[in-house]
N, C-alpha and C. Protein backbone atom coordinates (compact mmCIF):
# COMPACT_ATOMS: atom_id res chain seq x y z
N UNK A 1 0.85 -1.17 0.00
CA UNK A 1 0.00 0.00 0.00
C UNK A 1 0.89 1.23 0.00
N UNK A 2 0.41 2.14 -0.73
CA UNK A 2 1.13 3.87 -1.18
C UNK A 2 0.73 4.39 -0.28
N UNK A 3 1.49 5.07 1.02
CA UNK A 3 1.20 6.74 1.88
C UNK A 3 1.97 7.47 1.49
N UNK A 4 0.76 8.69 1.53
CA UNK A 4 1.22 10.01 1.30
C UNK A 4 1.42 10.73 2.18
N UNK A 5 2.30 11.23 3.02
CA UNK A 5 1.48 12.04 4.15
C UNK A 5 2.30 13.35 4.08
N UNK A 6 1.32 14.23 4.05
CA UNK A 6 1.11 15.82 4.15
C UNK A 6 1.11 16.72 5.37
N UNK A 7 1.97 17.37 5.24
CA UNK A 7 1.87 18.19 6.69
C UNK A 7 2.97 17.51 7.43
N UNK A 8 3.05 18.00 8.97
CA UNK A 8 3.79 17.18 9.80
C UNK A 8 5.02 17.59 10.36
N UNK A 9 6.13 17.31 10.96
CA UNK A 9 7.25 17.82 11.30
C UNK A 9 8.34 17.62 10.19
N UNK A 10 9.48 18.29 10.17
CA UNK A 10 10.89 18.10 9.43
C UNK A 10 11.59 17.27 10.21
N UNK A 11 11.50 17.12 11.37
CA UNK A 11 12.03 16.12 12.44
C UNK A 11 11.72 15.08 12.23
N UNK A 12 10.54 14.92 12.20
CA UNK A 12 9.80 13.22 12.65
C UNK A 12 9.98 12.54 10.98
N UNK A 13 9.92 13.15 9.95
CA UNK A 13 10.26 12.31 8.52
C UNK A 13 10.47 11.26 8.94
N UNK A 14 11.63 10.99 9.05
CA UNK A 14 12.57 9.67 9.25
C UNK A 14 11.53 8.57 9.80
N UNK A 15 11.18 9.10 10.86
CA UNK A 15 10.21 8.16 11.49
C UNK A 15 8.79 8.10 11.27
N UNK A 16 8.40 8.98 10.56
CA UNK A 16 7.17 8.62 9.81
C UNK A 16 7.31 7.67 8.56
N UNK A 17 8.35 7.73 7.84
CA UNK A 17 8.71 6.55 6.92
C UNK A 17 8.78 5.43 7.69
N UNK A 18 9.77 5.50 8.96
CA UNK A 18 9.61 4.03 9.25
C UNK A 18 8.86 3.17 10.16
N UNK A 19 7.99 4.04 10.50
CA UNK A 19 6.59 3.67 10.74
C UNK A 19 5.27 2.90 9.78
N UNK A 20 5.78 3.78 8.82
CA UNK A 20 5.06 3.20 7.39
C UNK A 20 5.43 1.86 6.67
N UNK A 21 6.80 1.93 7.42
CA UNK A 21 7.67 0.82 6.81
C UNK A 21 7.01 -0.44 7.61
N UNK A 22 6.87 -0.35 8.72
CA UNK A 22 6.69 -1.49 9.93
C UNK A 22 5.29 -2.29 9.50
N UNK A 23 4.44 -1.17 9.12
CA UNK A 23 2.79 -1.73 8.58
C UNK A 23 2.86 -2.03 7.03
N UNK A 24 4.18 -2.08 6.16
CA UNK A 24 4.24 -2.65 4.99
C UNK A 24 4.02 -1.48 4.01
N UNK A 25 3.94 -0.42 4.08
CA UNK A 25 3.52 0.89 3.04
C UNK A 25 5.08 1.25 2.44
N UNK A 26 4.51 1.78 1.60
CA UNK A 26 5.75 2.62 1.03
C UNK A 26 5.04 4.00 1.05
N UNK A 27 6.13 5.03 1.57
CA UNK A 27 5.48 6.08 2.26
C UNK A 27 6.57 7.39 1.28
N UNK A 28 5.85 8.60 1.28
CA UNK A 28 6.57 9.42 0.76
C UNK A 28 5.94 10.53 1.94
N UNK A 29 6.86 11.73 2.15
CA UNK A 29 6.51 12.74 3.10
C UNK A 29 6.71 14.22 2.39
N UNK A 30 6.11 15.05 2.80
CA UNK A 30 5.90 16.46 2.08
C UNK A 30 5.61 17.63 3.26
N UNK A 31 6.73 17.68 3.96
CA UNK A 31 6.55 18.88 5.08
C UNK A 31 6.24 20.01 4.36
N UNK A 32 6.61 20.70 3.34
CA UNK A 32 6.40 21.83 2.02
C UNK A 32 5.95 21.93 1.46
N UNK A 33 5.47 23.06 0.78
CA UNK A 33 4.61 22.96 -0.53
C UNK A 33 5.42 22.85 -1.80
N UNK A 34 6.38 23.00 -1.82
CA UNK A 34 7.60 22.60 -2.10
C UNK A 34 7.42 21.08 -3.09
N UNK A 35 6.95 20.95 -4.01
CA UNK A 35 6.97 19.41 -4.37
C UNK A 35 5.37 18.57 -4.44
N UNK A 36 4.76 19.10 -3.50
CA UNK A 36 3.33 18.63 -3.55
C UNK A 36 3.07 17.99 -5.04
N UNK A 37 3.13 18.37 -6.03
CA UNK A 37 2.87 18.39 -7.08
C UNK A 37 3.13 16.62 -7.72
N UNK A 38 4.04 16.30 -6.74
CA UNK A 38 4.27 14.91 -7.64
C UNK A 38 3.97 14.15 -6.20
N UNK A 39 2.53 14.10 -5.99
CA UNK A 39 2.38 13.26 -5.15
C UNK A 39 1.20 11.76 -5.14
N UNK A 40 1.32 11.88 -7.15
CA UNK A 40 1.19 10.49 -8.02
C UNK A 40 -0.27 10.00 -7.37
N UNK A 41 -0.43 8.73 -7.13
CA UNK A 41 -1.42 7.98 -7.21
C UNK A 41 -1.39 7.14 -5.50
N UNK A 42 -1.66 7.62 -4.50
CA UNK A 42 -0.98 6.78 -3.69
C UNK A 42 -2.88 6.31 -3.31
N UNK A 43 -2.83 5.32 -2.30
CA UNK A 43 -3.80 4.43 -1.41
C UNK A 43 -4.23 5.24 -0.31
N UNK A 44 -3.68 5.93 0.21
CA UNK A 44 -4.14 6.74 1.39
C UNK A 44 -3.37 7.60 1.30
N UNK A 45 -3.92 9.31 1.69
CA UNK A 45 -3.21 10.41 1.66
C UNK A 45 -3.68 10.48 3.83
N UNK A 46 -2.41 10.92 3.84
CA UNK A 46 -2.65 11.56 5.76
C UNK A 46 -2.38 12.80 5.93
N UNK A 47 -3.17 13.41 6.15
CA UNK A 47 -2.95 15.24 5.84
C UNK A 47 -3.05 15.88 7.28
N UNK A 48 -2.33 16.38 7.73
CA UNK A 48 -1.80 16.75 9.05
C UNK A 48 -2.21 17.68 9.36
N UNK A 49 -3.17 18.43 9.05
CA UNK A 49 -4.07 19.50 8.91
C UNK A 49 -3.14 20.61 10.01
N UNK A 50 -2.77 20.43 11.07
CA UNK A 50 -2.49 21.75 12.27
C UNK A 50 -1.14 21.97 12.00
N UNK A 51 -0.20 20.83 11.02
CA UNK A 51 0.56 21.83 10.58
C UNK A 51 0.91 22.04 9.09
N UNK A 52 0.10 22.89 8.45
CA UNK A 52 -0.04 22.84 7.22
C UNK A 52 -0.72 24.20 6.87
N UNK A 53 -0.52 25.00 5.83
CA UNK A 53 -1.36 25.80 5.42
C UNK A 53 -2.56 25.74 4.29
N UNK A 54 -3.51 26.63 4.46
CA UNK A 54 -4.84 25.75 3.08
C UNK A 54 -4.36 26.15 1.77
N UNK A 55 -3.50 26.54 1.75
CA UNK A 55 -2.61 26.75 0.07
C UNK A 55 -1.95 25.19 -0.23
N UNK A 56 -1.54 24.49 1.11
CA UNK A 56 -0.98 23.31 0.92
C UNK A 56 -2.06 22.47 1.07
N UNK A 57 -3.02 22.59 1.90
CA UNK A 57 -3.80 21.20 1.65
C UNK A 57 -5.00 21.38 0.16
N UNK A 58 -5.12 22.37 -0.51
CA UNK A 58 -6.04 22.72 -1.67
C UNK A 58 -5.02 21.91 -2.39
N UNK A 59 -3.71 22.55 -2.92
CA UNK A 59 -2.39 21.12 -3.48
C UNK A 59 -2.61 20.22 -3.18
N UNK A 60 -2.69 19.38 -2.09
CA UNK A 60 -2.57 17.81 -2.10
C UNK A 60 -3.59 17.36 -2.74
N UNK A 61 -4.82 18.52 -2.35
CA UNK A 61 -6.21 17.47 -2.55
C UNK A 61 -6.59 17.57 -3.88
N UNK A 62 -6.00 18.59 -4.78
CA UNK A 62 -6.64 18.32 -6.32
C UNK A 62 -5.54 17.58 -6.84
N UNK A 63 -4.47 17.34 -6.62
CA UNK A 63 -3.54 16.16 -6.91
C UNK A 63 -3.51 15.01 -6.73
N UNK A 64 -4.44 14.76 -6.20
CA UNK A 64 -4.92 13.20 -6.12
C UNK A 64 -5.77 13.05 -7.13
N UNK A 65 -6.20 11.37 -7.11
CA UNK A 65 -7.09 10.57 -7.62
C UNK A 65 -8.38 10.32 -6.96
N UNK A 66 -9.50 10.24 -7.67
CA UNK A 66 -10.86 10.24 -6.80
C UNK A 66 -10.94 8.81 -5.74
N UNK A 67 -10.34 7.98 -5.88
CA UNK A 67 -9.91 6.64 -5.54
C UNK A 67 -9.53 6.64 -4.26
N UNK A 68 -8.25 7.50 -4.00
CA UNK A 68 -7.68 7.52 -2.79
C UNK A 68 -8.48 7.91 -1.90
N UNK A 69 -7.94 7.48 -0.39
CA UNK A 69 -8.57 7.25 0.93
C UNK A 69 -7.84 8.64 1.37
N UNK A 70 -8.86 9.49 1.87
CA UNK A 70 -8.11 10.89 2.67
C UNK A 70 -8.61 10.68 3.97
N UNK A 71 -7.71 10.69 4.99
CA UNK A 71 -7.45 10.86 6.07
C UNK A 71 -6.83 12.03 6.93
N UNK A 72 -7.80 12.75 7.67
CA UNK A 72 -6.84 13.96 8.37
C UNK A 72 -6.95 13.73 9.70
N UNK A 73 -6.30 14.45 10.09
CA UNK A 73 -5.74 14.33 11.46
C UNK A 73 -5.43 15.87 11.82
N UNK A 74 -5.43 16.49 13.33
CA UNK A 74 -5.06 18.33 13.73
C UNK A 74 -3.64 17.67 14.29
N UNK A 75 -3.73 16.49 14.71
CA UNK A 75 -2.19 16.24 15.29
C UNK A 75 -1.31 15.34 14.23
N UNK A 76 0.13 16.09 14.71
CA UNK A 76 0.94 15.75 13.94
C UNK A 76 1.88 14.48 15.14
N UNK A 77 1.04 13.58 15.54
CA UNK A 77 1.93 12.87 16.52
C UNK A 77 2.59 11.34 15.79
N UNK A 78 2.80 10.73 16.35
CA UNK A 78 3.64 9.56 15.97
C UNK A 78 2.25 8.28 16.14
N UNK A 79 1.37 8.97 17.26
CA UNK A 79 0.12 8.18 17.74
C UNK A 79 -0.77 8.29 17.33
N UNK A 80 -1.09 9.41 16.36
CA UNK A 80 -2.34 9.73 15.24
C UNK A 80 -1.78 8.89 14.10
N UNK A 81 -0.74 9.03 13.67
CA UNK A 81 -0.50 7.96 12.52
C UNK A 81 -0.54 6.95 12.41
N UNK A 82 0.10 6.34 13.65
CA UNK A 82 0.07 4.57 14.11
C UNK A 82 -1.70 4.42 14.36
N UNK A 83 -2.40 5.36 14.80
CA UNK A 83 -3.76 5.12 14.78
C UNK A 83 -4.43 5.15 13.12
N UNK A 84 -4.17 6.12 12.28
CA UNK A 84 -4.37 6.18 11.34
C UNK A 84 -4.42 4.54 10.26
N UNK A 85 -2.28 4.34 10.43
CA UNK A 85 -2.66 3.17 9.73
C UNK A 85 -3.30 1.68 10.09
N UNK A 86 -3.44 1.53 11.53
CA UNK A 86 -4.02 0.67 12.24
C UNK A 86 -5.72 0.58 11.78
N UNK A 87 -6.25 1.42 11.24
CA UNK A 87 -7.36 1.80 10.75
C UNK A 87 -7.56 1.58 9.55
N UNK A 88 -6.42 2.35 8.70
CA UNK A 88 -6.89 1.74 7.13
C UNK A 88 -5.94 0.35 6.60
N UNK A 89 -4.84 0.28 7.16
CA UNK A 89 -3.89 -0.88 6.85
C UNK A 89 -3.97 -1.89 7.36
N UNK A 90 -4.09 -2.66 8.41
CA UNK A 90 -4.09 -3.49 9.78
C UNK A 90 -5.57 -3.73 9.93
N UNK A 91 -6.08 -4.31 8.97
CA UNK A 91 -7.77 -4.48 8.74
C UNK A 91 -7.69 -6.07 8.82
């Protein structure tokens, strides 16, 4: 399964990939608006809403596919995500 996840810390990257890694995803991260643009076809987008601006989440969301699963979240924690994919992945 493809994550996208939007928003979030410059810190935690690392470990939001390998978090993604642990539940089997292949994960790409986009702290910036910076790039949004190639954020392809993924299975679930996680959009971090509290840290993000609506210039960046209007980008993610017409860059997707009608297909994909959007998921937001106001927290950018390590425990909203592990809840997140426990929800759509871990079914």
């Amino acid at each position: 399964m493809s994550v996208v996840i939007v928003g979030g810390n410059d810190c935690m990257v690392r470990q939001y990939k390998e978090l993604c890694d642990e539940h089997g995803c292949d994960a790409k991260v986009f702290t910036h608006i910076k790039g949004i643009k190639h954020i392809g076809k993924p299975d679930l987008l996680v959009l971090f809403t509290g840290t993000m601006s609506h210039k960046m989440l209007h980008s993610a969301l017409c860059g997707i596919d009608r297909t994909t699963v959007v998921e937001r979240s106001h927290s950018a924690s390590m425990s909203a995500l592990k809840a997140i994919l426990k929800k759509h992945v871990d079914k």
